[in-house]
N, C-alpha and C. Protein backbone atom coordinates (compact mmCIF):
# COMPACT_ATOMS: atom_id res chain seq x y z
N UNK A 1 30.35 40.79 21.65
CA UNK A 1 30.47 40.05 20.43
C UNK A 1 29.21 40.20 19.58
N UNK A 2 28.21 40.39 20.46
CA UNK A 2 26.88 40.18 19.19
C UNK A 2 26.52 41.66 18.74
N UNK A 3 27.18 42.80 19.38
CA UNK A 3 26.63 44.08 19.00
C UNK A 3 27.94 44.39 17.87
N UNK A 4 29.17 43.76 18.26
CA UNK A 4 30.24 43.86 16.65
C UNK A 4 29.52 42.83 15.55
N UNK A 5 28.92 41.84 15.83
CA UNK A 5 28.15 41.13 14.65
C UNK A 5 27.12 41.99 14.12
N UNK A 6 26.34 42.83 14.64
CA UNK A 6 25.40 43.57 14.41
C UNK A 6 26.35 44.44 13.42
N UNK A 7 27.16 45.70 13.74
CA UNK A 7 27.49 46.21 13.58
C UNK A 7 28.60 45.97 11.85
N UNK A 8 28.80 45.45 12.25
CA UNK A 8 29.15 44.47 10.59
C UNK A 8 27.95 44.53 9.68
N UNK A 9 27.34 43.51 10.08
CA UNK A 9 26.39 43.61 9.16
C UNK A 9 25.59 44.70 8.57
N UNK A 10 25.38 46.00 9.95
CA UNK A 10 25.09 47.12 9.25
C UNK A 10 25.92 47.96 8.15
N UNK A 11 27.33 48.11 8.43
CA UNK A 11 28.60 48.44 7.69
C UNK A 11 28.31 47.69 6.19
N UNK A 12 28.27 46.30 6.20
CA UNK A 12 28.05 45.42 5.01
C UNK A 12 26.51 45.78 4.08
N UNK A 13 25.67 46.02 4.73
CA UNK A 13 24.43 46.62 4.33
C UNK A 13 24.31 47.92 3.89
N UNK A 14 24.91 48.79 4.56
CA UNK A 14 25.11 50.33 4.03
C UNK A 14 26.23 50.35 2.62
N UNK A 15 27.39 49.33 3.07
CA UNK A 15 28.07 49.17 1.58
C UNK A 15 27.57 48.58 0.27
N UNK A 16 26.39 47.82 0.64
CA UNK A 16 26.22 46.64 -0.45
C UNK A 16 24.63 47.91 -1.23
N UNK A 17 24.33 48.94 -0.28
CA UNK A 17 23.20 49.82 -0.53
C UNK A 17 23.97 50.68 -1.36
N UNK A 18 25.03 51.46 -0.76
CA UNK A 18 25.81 52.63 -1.93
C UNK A 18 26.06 52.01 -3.12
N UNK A 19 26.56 51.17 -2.73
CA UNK A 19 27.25 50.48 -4.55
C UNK A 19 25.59 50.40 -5.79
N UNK A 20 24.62 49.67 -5.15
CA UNK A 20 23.61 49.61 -5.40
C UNK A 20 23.06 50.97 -5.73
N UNK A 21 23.37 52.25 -5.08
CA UNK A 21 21.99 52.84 -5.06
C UNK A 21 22.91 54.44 -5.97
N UNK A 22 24.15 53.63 -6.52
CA UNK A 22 25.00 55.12 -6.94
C UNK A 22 24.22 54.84 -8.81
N UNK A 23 24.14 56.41 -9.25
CA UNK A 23 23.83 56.55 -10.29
C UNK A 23 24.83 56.52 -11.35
N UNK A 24 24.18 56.58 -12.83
CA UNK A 24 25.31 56.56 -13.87
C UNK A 24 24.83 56.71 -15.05
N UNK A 25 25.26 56.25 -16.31
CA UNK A 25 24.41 56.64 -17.41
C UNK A 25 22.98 56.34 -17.85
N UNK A 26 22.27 56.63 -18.82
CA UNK A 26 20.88 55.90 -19.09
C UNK A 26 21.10 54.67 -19.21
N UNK A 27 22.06 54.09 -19.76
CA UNK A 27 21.51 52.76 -20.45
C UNK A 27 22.38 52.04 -18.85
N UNK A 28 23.31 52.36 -18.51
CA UNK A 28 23.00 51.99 -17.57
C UNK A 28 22.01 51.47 -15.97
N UNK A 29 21.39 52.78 -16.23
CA UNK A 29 20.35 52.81 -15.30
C UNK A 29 19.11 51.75 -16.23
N UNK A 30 19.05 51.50 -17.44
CA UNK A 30 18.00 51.12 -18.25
C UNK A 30 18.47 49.19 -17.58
N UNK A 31 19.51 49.00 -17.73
CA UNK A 31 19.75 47.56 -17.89
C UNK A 31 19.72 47.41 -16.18
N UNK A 32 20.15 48.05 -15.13
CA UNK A 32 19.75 47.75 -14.08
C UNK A 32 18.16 47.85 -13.21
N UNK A 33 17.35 48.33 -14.39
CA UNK A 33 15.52 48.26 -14.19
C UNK A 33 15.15 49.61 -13.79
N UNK A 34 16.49 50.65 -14.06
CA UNK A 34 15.79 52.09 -13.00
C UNK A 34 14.67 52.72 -14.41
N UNK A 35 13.71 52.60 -14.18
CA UNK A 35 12.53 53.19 -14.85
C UNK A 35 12.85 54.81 -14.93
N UNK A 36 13.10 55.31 -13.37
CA UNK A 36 12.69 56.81 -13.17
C UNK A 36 14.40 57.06 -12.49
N UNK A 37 15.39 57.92 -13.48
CA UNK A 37 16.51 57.68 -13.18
C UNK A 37 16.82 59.14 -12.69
N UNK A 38 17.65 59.74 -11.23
CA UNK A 38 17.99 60.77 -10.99
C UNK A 38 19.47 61.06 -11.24
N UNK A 39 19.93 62.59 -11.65
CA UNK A 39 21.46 62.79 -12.12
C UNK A 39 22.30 62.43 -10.79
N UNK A 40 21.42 62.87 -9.72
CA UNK A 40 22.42 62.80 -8.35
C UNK A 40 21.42 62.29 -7.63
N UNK A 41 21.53 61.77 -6.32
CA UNK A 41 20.72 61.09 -5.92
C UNK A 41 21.59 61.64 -4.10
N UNK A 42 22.08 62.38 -4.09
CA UNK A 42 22.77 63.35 -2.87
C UNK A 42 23.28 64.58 -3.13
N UNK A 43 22.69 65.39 -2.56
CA UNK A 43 23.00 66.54 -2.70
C UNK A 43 23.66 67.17 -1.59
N UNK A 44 24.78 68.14 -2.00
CA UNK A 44 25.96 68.49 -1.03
C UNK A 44 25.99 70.54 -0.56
N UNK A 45 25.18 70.71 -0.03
CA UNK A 45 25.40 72.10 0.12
C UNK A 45 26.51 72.88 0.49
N UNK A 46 27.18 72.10 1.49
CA UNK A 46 28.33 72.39 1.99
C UNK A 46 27.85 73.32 2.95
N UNK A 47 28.66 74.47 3.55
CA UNK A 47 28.01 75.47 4.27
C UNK A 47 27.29 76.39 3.46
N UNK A 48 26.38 76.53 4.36
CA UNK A 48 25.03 77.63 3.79
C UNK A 48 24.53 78.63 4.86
N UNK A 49 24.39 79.95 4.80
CA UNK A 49 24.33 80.96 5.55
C UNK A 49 22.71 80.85 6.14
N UNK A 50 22.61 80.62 7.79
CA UNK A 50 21.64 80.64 8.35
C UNK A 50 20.59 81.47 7.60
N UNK A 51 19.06 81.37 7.32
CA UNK A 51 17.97 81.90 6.81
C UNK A 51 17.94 82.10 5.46
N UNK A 52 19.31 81.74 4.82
CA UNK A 52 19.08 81.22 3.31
C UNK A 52 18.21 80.52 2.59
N UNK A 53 18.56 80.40 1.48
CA UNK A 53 17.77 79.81 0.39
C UNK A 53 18.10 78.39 0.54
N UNK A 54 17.36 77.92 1.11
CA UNK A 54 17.78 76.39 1.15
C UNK A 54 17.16 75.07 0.20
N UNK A 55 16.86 75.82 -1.16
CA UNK A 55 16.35 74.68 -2.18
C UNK A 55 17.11 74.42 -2.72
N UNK A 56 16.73 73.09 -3.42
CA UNK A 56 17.53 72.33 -4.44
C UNK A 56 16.44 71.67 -5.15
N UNK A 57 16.61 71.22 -6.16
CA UNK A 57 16.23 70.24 -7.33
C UNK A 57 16.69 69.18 -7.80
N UNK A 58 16.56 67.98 -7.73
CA UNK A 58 16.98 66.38 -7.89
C UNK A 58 16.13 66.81 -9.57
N UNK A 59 16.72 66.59 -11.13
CA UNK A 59 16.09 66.16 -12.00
C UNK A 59 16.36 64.96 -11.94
N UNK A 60 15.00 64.19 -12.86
CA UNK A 60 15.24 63.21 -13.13
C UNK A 60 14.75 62.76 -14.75
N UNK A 61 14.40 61.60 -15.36
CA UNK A 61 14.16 61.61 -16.48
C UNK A 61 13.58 60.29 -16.45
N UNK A 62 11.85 59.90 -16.96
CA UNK A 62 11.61 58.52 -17.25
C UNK A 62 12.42 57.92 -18.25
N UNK A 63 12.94 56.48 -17.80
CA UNK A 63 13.34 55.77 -19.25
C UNK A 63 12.73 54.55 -19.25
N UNK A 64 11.60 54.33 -18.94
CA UNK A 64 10.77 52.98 -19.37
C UNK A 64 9.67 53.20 -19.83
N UNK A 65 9.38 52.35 -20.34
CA UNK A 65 8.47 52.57 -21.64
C UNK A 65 6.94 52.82 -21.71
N UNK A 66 6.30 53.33 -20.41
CA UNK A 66 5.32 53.74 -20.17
C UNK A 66 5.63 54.89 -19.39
N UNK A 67 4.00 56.09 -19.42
CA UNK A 67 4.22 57.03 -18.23
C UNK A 67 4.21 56.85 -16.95
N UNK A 68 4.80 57.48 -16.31
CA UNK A 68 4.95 57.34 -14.80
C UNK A 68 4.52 58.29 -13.82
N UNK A 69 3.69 58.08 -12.97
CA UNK A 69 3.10 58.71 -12.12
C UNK A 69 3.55 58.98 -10.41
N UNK A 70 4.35 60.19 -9.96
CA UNK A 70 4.77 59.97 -8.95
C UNK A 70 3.35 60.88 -7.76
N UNK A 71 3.12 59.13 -7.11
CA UNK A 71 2.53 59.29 -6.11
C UNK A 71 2.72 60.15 -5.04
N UNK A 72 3.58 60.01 -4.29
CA UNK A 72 3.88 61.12 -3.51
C UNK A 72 5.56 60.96 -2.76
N UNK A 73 5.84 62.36 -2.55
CA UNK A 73 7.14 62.41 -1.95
C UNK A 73 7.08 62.70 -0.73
N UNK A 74 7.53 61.61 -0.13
CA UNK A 74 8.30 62.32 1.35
C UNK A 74 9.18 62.27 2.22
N UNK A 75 9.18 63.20 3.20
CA UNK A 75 10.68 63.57 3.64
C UNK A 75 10.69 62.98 5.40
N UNK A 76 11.69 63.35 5.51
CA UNK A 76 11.79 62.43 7.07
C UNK A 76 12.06 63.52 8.20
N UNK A 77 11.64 64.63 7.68
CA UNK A 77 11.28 65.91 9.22
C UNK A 77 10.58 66.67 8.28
N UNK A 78 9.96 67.31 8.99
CA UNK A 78 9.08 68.65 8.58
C UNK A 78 9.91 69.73 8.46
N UNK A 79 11.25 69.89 8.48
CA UNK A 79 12.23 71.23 8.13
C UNK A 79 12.60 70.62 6.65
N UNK A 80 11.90 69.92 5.84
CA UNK A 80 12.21 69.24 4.61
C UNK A 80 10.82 69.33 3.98
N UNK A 81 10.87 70.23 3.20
CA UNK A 81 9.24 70.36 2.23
C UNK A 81 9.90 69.81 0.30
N UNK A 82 9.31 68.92 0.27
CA UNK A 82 9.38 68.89 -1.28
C UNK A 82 7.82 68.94 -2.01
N UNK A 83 8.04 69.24 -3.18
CA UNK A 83 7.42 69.33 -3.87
C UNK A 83 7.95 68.94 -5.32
N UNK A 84 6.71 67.97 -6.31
CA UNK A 84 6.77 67.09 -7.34
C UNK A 84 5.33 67.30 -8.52
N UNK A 85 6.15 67.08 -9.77
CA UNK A 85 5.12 67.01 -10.57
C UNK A 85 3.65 66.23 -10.63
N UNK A 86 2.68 66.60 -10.58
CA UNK A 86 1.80 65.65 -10.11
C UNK A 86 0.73 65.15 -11.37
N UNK A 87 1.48 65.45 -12.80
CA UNK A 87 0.66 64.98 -14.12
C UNK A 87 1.50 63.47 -14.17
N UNK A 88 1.06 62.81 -14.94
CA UNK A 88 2.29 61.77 -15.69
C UNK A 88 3.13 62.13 -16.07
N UNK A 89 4.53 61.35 -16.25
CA UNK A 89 5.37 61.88 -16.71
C UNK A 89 5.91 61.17 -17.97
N UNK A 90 5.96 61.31 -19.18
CA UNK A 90 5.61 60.56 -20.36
C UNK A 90 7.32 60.00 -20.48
N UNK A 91 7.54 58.77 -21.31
CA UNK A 91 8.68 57.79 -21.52
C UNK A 91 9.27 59.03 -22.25
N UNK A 92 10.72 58.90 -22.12
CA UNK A 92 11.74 60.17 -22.38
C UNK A 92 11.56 61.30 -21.52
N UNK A 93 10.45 61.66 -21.30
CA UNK A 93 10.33 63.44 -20.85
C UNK A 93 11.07 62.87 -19.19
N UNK A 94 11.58 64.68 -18.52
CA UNK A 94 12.01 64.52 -17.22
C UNK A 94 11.09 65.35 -16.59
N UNK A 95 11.52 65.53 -15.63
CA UNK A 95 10.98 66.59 -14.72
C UNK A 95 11.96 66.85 -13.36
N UNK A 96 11.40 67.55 -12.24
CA UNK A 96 12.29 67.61 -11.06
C UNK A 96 11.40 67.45 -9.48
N UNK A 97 12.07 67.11 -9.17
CA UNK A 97 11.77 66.85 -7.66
C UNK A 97 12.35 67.92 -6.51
N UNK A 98 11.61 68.99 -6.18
CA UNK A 98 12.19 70.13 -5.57
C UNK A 98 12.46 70.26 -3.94
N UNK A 99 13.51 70.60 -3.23
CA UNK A 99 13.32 70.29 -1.94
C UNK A 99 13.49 71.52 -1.35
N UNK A 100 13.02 72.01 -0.10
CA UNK A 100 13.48 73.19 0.48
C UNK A 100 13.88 72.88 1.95
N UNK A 101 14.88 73.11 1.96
CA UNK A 101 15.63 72.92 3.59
C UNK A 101 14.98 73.85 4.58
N UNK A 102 14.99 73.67 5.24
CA UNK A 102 14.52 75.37 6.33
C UNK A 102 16.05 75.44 7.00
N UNK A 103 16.58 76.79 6.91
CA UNK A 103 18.22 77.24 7.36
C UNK A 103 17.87 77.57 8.34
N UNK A 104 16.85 77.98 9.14
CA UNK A 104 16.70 78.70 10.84
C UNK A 104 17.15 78.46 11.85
N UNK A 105 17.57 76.58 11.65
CA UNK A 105 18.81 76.38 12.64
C UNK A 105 19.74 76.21 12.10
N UNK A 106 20.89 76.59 13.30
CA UNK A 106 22.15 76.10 12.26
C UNK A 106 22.86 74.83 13.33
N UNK A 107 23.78 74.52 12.29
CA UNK A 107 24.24 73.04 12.71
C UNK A 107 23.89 71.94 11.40
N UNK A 108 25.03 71.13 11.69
CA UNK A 108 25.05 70.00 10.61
C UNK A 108 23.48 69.25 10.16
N UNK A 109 23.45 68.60 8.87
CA UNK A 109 22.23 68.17 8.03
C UNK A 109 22.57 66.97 7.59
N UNK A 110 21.48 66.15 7.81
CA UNK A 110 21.53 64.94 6.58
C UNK A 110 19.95 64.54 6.60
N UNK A 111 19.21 64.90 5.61
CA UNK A 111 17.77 64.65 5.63
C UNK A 111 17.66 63.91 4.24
N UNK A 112 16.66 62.95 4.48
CA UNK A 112 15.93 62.21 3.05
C UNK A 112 14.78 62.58 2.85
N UNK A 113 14.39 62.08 1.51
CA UNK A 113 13.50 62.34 1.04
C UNK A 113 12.98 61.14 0.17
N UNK A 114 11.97 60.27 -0.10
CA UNK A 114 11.54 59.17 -0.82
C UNK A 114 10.54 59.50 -1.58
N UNK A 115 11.14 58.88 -2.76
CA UNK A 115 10.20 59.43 -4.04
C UNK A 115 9.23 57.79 -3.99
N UNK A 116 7.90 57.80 -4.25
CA UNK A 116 6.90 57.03 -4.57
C UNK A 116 6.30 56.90 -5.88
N UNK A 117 7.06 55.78 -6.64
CA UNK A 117 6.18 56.15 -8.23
C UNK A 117 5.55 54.85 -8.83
N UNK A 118 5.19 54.71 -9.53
CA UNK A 118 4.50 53.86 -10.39
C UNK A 118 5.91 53.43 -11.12
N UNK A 119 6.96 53.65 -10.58
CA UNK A 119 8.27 52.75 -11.49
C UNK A 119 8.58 51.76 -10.65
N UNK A 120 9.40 51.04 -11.57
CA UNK A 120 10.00 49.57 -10.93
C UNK A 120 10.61 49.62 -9.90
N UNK A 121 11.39 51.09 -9.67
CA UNK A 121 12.37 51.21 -8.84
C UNK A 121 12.08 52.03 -7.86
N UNK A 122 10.52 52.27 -7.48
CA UNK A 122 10.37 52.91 -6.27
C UNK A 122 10.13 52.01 -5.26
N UNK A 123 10.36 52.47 -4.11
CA UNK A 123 10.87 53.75 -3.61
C UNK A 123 12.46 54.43 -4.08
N UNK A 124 12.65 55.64 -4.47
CA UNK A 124 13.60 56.01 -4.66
C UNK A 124 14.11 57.32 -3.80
N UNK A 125 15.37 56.79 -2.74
CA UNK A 125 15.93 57.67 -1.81
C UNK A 125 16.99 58.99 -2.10
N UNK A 126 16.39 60.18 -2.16
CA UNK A 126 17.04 61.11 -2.15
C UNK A 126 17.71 61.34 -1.25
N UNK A 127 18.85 62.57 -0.73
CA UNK A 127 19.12 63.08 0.46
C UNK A 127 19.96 64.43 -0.29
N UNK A 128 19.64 65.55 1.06
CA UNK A 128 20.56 66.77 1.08
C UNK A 128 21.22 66.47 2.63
N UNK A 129 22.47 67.23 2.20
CA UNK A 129 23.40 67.18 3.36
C UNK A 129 24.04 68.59 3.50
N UNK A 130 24.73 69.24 4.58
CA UNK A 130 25.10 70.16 4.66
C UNK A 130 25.73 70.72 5.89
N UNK A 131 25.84 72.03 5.96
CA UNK A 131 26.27 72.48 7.46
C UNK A 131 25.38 74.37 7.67
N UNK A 132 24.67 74.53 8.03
CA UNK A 132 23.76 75.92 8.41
C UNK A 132 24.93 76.57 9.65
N UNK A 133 25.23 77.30 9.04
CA UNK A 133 26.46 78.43 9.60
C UNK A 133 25.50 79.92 10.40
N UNK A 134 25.90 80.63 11.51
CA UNK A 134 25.69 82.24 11.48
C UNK A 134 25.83 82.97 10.65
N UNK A 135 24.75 83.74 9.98
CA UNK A 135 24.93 84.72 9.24
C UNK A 135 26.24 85.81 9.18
N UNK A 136 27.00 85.67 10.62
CA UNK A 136 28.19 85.97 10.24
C UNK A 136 29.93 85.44 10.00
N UNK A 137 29.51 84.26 10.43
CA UNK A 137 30.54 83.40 9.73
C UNK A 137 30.95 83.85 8.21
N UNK A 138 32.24 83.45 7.70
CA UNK A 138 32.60 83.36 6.38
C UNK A 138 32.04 82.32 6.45
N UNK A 139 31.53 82.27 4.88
CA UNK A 139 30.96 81.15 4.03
C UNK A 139 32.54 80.23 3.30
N UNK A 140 32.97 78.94 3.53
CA UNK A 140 33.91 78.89 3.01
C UNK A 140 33.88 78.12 1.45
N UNK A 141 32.96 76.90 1.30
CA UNK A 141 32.05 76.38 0.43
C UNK A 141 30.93 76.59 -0.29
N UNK A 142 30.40 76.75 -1.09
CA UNK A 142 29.28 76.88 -1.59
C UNK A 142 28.58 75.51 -1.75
């Protein structure tokens, strides 16, 4: 009984986080306090051919009314390298948040990444997801 009470509440917590943490327009993101707003906030590779190119780019765009400075990004394994603008980033202007997967193993993915900024709304949780296939598999997804 107390590990299905647990278990609820995690279910209820992970639901009450997606609803919360899904993106949408500016002024949307403006009236819910997101300072530093990303287009996607999950990224879906689908299958990807072992020793591939495994980057991606999260843009994003300040919309509050000062510059914003992202402190630092990081990821939750070392097969996850990002890299981030490290000037200010002035009210209106965007920039991107770059990630590189390492493909050397294969087998299923779900890695994060947390952005650290001088906005209201950091910490802000990225993630790539995917599946790292044999180079000779058909690719069936991109």
């Amino acid at each position: 009984m107390r590990i299905s009470l647990f278990s609820a509440f995690v279910i209820l917590l992970m639901a009450l986080c997606s609803t919360g943490c899904s993106s949408g327009s500016d002024e949307h993101a403006k009236k819910k306090g997101k300072e530093i707003w990303f287009e996607e906030l999950l990224h879906d590779y689908g299958e990807i051919q072992k020793d591939s190119d495994g980057t991606w780019s999260f843009a994003f765009e300040n919309l509050g009314e000062e510059a914003i400075v992202i402190n630092r990004v990081r990821s939750t394994c070392g097969c996850t390298i990002p890299e981030w603008p490290r000037e200010p980033i002035e009210p209106g202007n965007s920039g991107k948040i770059t990630v590189k997967y390492n493909t050397a193993q294969t087998g299923t993915f779900l890695k994060s990444v947390f952005v650290y900024s001088s906005a209201a709304n950091s910490p802000v949780k990225l993630q790539i997801k995917g599946k790292v296939v044999p180079a000779e598999e058909q690719i069936s997804k991109n």
